[in-house]
Protein backbone atom coordinates (compact mmCIF):
# COMPACT_ATOMS: atom_id res chain seq x y z
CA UNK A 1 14.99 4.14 -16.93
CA UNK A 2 11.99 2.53 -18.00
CA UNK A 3 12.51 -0.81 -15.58
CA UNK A 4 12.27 1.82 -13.03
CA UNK A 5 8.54 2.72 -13.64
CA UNK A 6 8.21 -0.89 -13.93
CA UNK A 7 9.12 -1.64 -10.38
CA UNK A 8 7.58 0.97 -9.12
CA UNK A 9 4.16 0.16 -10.35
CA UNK A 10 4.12 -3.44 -9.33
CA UNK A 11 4.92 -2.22 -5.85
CA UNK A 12 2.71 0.45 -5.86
CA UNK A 13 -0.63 -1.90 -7.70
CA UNK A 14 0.24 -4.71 -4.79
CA UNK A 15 0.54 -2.08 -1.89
CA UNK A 16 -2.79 -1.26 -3.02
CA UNK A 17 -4.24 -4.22 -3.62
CA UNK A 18 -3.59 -5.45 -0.05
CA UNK A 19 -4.63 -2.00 1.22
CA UNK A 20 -8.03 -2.93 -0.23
CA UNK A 21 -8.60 -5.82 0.76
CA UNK A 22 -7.27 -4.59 4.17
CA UNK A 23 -9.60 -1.76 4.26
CA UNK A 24 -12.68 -4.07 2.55
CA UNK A 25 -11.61 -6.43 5.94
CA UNK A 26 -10.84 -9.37 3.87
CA UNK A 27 -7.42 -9.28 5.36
CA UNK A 28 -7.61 -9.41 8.79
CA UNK A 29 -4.33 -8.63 11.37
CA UNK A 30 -3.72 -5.04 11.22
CA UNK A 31 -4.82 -1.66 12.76
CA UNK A 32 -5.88 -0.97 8.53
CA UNK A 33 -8.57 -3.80 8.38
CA UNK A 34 -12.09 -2.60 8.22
CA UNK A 35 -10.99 1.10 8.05
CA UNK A 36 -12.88 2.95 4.72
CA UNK A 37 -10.07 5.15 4.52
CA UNK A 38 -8.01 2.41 3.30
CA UNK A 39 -10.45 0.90 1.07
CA UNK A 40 -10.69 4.38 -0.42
CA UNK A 41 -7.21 5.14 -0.72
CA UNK A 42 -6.19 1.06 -1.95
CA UNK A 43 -7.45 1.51 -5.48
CA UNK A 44 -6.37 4.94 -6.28
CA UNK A 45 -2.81 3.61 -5.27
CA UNK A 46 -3.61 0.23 -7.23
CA UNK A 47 -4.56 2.68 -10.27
CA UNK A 48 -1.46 4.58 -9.99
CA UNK A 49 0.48 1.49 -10.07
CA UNK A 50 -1.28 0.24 -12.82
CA UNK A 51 -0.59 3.57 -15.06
CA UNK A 52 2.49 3.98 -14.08
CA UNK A 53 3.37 0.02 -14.71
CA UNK A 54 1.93 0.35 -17.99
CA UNK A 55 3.92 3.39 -18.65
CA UNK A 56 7.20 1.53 -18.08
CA UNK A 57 6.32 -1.89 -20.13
CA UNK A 58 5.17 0.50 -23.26
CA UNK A 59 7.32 0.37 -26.06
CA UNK A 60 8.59 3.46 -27.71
């Protein structure tokens, strides 16, 4: 069950990584780039990720 938070973080700290950068208009291409709402709502996903990544690698 664990490998399950696992994967889910990663995906979750990448989606908002790029949805930073994205938002922050260092990625360019897409209807997100230069928008604040997605450089606002990148690192609290990123964060998430991270916390729930962590959560899954933690031994018991």
């Amino acid at each position: 069950m664990r490998w399950v938070f696992v994967v889910v973080g990663v995906l979750a700290l990448l989606a908002g990584i790029v949805w930073t950068l994205q938002g922050l208009d260092v990625l360019g291409g897409s209807s997100m780039s230069g928008s604040t709402r997605w450089a606002v709502i990148g690192p609290i996903v990123a964060v998430v990720g991270l916390v729930l990544l962590l959560r899954g690698a933690r031994r018991r």
